[in-house]
Protein backbone atom coordinates (compact mmCIF):
# COMPACT_ATOMS: atom_id res chain seq x y z
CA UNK A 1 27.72 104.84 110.77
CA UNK A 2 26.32 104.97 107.19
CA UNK A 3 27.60 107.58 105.01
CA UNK A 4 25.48 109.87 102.86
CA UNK A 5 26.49 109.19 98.90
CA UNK A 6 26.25 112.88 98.90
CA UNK A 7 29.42 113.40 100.70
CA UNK A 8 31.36 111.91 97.95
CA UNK A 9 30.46 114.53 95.69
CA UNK A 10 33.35 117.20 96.53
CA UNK A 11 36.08 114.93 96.81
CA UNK A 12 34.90 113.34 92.86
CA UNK A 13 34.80 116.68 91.85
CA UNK A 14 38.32 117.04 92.73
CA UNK A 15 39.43 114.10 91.24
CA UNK A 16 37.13 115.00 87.62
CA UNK A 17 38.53 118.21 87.40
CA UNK A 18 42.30 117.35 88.43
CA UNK A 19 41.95 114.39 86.11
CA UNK A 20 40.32 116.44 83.56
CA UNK A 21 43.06 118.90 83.42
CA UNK A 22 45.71 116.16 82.08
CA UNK A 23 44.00 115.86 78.25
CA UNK A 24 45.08 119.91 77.50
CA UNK A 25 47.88 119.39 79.72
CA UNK A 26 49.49 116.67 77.88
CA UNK A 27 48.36 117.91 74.45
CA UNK A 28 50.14 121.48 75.19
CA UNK A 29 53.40 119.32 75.59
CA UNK A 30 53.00 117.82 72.24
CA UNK A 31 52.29 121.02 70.91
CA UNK A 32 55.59 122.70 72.59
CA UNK A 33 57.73 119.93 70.83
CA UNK A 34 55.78 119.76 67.46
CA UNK A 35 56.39 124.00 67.79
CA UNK A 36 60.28 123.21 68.64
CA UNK A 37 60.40 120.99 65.49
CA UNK A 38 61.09 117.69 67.32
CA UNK A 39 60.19 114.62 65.74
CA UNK A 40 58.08 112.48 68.78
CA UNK A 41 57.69 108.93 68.68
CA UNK A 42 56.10 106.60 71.11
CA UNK A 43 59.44 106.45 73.44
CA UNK A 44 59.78 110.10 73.89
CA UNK A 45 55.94 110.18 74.83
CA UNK A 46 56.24 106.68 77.10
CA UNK A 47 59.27 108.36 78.91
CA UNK A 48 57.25 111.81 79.59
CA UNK A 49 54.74 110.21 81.01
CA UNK A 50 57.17 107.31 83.16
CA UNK A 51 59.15 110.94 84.53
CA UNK A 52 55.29 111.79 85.61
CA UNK A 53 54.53 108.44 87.34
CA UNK A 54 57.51 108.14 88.93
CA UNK A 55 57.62 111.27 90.95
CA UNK A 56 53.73 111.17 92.08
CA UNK A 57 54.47 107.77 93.17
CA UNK A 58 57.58 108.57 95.01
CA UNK A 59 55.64 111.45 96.53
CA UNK A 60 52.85 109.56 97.84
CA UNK A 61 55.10 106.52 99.09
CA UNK A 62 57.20 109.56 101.43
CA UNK A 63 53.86 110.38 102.31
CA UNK A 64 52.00 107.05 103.25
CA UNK A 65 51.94 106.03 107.06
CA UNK A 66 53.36 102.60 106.75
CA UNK A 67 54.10 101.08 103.40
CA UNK A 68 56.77 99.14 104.09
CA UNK A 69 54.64 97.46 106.46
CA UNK A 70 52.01 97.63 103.94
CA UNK A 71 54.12 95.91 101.12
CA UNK A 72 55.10 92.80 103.08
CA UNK A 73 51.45 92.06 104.19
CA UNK A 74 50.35 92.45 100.83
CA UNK A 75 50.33 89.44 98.33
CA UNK A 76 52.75 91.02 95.35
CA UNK A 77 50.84 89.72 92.46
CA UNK A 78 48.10 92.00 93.25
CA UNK A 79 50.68 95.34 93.58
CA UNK A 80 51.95 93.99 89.93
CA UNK A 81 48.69 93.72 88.85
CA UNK A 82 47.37 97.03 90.52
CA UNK A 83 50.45 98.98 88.56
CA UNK A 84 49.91 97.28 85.52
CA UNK A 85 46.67 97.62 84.94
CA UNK A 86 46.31 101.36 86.97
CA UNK A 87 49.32 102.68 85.27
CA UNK A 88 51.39 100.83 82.93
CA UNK A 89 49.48 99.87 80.15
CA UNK A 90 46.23 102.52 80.77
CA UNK A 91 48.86 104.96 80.03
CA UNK A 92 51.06 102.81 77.18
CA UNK A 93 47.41 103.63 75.49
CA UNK A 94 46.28 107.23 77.13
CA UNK A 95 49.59 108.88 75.73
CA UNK A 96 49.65 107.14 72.50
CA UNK A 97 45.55 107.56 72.16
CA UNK A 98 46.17 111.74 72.79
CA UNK A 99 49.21 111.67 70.40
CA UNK A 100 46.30 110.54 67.60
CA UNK A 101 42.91 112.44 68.71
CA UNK A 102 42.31 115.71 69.93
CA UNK A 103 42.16 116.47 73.86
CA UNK A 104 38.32 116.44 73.18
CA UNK A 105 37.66 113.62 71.57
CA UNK A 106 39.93 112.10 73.91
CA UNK A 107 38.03 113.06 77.18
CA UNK A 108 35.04 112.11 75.74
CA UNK A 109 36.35 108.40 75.27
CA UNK A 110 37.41 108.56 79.16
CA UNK A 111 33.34 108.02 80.11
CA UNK A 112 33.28 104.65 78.43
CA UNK A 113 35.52 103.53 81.62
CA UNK A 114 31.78 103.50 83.37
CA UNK A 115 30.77 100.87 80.74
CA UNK A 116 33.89 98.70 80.97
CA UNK A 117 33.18 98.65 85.39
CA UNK A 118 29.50 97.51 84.72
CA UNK A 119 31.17 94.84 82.64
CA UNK A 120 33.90 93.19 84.41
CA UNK A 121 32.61 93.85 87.83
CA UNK A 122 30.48 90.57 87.18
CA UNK A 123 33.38 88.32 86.09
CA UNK A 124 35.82 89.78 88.55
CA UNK A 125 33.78 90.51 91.78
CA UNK A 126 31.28 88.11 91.70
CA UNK A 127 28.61 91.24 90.70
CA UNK A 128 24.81 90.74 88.99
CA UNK A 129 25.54 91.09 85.34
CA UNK A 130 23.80 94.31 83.77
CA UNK A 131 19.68 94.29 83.21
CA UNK A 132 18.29 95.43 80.26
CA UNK A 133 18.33 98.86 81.02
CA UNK A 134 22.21 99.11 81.34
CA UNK A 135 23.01 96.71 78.25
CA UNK A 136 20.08 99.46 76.74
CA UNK A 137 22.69 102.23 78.25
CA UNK A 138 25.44 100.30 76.55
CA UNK A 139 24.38 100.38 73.21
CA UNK A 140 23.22 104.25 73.26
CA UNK A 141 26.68 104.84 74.55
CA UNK A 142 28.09 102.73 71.63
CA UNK A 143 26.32 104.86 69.27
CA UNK A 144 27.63 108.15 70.90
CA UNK A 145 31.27 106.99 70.69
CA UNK A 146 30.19 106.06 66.83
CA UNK A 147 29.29 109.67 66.00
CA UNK A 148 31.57 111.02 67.76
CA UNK A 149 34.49 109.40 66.19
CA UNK A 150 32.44 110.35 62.63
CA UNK A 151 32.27 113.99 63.08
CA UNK A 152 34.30 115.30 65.87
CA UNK A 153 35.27 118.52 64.89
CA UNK A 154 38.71 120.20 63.37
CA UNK A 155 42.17 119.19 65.00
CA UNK A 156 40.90 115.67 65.80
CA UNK A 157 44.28 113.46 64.00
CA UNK A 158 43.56 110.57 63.99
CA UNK A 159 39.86 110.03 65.56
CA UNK A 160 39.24 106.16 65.44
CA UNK A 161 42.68 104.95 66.05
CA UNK A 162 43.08 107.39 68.69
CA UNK A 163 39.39 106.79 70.44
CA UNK A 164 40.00 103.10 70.56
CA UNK A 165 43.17 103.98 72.25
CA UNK A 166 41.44 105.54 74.60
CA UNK A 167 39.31 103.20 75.34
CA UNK A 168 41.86 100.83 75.35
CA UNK A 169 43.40 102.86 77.99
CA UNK A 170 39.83 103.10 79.96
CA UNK A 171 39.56 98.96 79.98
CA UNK A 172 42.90 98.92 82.08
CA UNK A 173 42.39 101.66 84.54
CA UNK A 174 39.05 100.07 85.35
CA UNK A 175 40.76 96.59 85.80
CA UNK A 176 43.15 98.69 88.10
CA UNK A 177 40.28 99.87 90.54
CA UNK A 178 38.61 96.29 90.50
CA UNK A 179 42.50 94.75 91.36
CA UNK A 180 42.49 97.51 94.32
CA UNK A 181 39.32 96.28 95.57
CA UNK A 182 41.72 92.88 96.42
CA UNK A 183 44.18 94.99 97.92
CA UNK A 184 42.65 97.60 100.49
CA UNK A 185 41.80 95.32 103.00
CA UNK A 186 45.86 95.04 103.78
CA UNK A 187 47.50 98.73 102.01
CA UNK A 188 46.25 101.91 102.57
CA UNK A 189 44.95 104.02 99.38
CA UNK A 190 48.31 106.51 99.51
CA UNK A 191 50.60 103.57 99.78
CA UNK A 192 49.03 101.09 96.95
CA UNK A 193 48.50 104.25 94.57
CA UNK A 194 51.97 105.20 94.80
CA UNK A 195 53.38 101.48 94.19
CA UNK A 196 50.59 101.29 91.25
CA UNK A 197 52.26 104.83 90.51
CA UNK A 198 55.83 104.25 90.88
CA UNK A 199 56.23 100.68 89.63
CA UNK A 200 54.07 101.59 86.45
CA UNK A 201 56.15 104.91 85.64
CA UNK A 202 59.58 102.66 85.91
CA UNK A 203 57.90 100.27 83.05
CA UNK A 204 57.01 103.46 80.85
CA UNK A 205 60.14 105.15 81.57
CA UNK A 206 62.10 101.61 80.69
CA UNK A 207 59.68 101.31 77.86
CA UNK A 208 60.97 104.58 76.83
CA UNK A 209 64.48 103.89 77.01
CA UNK A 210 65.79 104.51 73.43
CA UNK A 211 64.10 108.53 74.30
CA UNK A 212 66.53 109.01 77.21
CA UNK A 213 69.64 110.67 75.35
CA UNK A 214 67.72 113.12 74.31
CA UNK A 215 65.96 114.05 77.74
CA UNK A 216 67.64 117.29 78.34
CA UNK A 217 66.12 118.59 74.99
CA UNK A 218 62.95 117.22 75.90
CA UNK A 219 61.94 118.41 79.27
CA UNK A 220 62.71 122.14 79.28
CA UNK A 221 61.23 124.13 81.43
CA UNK A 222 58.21 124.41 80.03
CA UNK A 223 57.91 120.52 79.71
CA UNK A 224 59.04 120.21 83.65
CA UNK A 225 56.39 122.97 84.77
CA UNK A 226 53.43 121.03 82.79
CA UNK A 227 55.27 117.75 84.42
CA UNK A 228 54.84 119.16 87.54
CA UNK A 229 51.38 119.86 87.52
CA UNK A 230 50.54 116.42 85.94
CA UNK A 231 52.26 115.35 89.03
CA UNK A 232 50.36 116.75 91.13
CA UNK A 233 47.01 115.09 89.10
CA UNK A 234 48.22 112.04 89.62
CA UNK A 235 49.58 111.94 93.21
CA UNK A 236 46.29 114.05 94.36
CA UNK A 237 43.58 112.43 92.45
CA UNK A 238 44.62 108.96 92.62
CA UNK A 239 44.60 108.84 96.13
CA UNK A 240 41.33 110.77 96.72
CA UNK A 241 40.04 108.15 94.36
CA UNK A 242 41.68 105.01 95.98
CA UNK A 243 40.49 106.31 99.03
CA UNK A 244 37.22 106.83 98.40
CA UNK A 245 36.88 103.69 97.03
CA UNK A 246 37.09 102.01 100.23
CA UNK A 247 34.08 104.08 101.30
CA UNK A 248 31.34 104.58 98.67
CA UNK A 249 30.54 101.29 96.39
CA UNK A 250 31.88 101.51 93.31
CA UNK A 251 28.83 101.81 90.84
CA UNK A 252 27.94 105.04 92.69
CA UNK A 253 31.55 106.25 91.66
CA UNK A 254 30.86 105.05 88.34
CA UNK A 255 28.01 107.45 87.88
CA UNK A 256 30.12 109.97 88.92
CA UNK A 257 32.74 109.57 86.25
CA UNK A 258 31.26 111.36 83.50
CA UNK A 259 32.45 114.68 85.29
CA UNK A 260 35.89 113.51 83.77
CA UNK A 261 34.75 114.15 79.69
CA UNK A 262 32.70 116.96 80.72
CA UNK A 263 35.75 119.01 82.35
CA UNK A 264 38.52 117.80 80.10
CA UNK A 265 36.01 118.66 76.88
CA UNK A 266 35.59 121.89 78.07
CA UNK A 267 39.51 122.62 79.05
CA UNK A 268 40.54 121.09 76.11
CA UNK A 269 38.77 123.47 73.89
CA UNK A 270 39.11 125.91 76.14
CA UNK A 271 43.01 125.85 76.21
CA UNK A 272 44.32 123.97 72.81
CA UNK A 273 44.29 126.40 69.49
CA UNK A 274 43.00 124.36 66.41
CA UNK A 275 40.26 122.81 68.32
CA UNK A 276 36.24 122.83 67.91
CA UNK A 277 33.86 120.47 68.61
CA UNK A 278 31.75 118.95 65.86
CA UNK A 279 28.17 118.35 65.64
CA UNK A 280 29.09 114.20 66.16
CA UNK A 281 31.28 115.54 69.17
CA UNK A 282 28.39 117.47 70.90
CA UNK A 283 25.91 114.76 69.93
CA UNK A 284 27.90 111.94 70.71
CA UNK A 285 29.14 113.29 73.78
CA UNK A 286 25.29 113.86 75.47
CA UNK A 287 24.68 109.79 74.21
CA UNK A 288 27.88 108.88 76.18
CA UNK A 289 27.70 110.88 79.32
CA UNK A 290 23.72 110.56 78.99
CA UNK A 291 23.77 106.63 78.77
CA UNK A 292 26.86 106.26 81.46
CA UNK A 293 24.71 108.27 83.89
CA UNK A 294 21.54 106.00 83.09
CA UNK A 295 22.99 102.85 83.12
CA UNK A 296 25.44 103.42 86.23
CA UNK A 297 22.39 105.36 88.10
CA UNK A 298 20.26 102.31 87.33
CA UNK A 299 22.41 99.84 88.71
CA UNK A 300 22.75 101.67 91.89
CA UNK A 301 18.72 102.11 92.30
């Protein structure tokens, strides 16, 4: 039976808004430390976010049907690739890309994942290479993430260092969902996202290793409630997202995506003090979304 694309809309609004949540989520945990007058490098942030994977990956393996099962019929260089690319080093550049920008800023970069599926879809699926209207989507977008990084308002750090981070971080997660593609036909969505989940948070957290002897002062309990939401992010949305994956095509997703800047823009200044958006933010921002939408919508048509 054919499904209607308009079914996937509540379940990607879930996973928008839960995923959208995590930029002033994670930026309110800098903010507790930088308030406790801890100096944070990149291991303290690498373990914070391993502790994260490792429990919403341990949570959806206890919940999966079979993945024991699951993980012997499944070639392992495609798990290792899946938690690599899905976790591992999208998030070796998400945390250290957040540590630099502002939570806006930072959302906003999270669209150009649409732009990075148009272009390796072709080389790794085999997919019709963009028309002139999407590389005409690609270069509007461009110019958005250009102003935006020139003008994005107070409290933005670090904006190009911390954009390209981002986007950095966007190339991998996309590689992730196109290295999925390879492995749903043998592991279920709860199963492969809580290997991607589990093995990736055991990298960050070993990555993080020299942060570990000063854990306790770390994650108080302000730290471990914020932790425990951002667990519940990951576990939840990743597997809506897996899941629906291996219903809806993934371009239409793709158009879909730009609900993730929208709500963590909005949260972001919403919940984090010392942030407004600038006039290269709000411009930027309706290029990006604007062209993602075009170009994604385009393809699908």
């Amino acid at each position: 039976m054919q499904r209607s694309p308009y079914l996937v809309f509540l379940p990607v609004l879930l996973c928008t808004l839960l995923w959208g949540s995590a930029f002033p989520c994670i930026k309110l945990v800098y903010q507790h430390w930088a308030d406790l007058g801890l100096e944070i490098g990149l291991f303290d942030r690498w373990l914070f976010a391993g502790m994260r994977f490792v429990i919403a990956g341990a949570v959806l393996l206890l919940l999966a049907r079979q993945p024991r099962d699951e993980w012997r019929e499944t070639p392992k260089k495609y798990i290792l690739l899946l938690s690599m690319g899905q976790t591992l080093f999208q998030y070796v550049f998400f945390y250290l890309g957040l540590s630099l920008a502002s939570g806006s800023l930072a959302a906003l970069m999270a669209s150009t994942g649409s732009f990075w599926w148009m272009l390796l879809a072709p080389i790794m699926l085999g997919a019709a290479w963009p028309q002139w209207r999407q590389w005409a989507g690609l270069i509007v977008g461009a110019l958005g993430v250009t102003l935006a990084v020139y003008a994005p308002g107070s409290g933005a750090g670090n904006p190009m260092l911390g954009a390209l981070c981002v986007m950095l971080a966007t190339f991998f997660g996309s590689v992730g969902v196109v290295i999925f593609s390879k492995i749903k036909p043998t592991m279920g969505a709860r199963a492969a996202t809580g290997f991607s989940l589990f093995l990736g948070g055991v990298g960050l957290c070993l990555l993080g290793l020299p942060a570990w002897s000063k854990a306790a002062v770390l994650f108080d309990s302000y730290v471990m409630m914020l932790t425990a939401w951002l667990v519940v992010v990951s576990a939840t949305a990743f597997a809506v997202w897996n899941h629906i994956s291996t219903l809806y095509p993934v371009h239409l997703l793709a158009s879909c995506r730009f609900l993730i800047p929208v709500f963590g823009v909005l949260l972001s200044l919403s919940f984090l003090e010392g942030e407004s958006a600038g006039w290269g933010l709000v411009l930027g921002g309706v290029l990006v979304i604007g062209s993602a939408i075009f170009a994604t919508l385009t393809k699908r048509n």
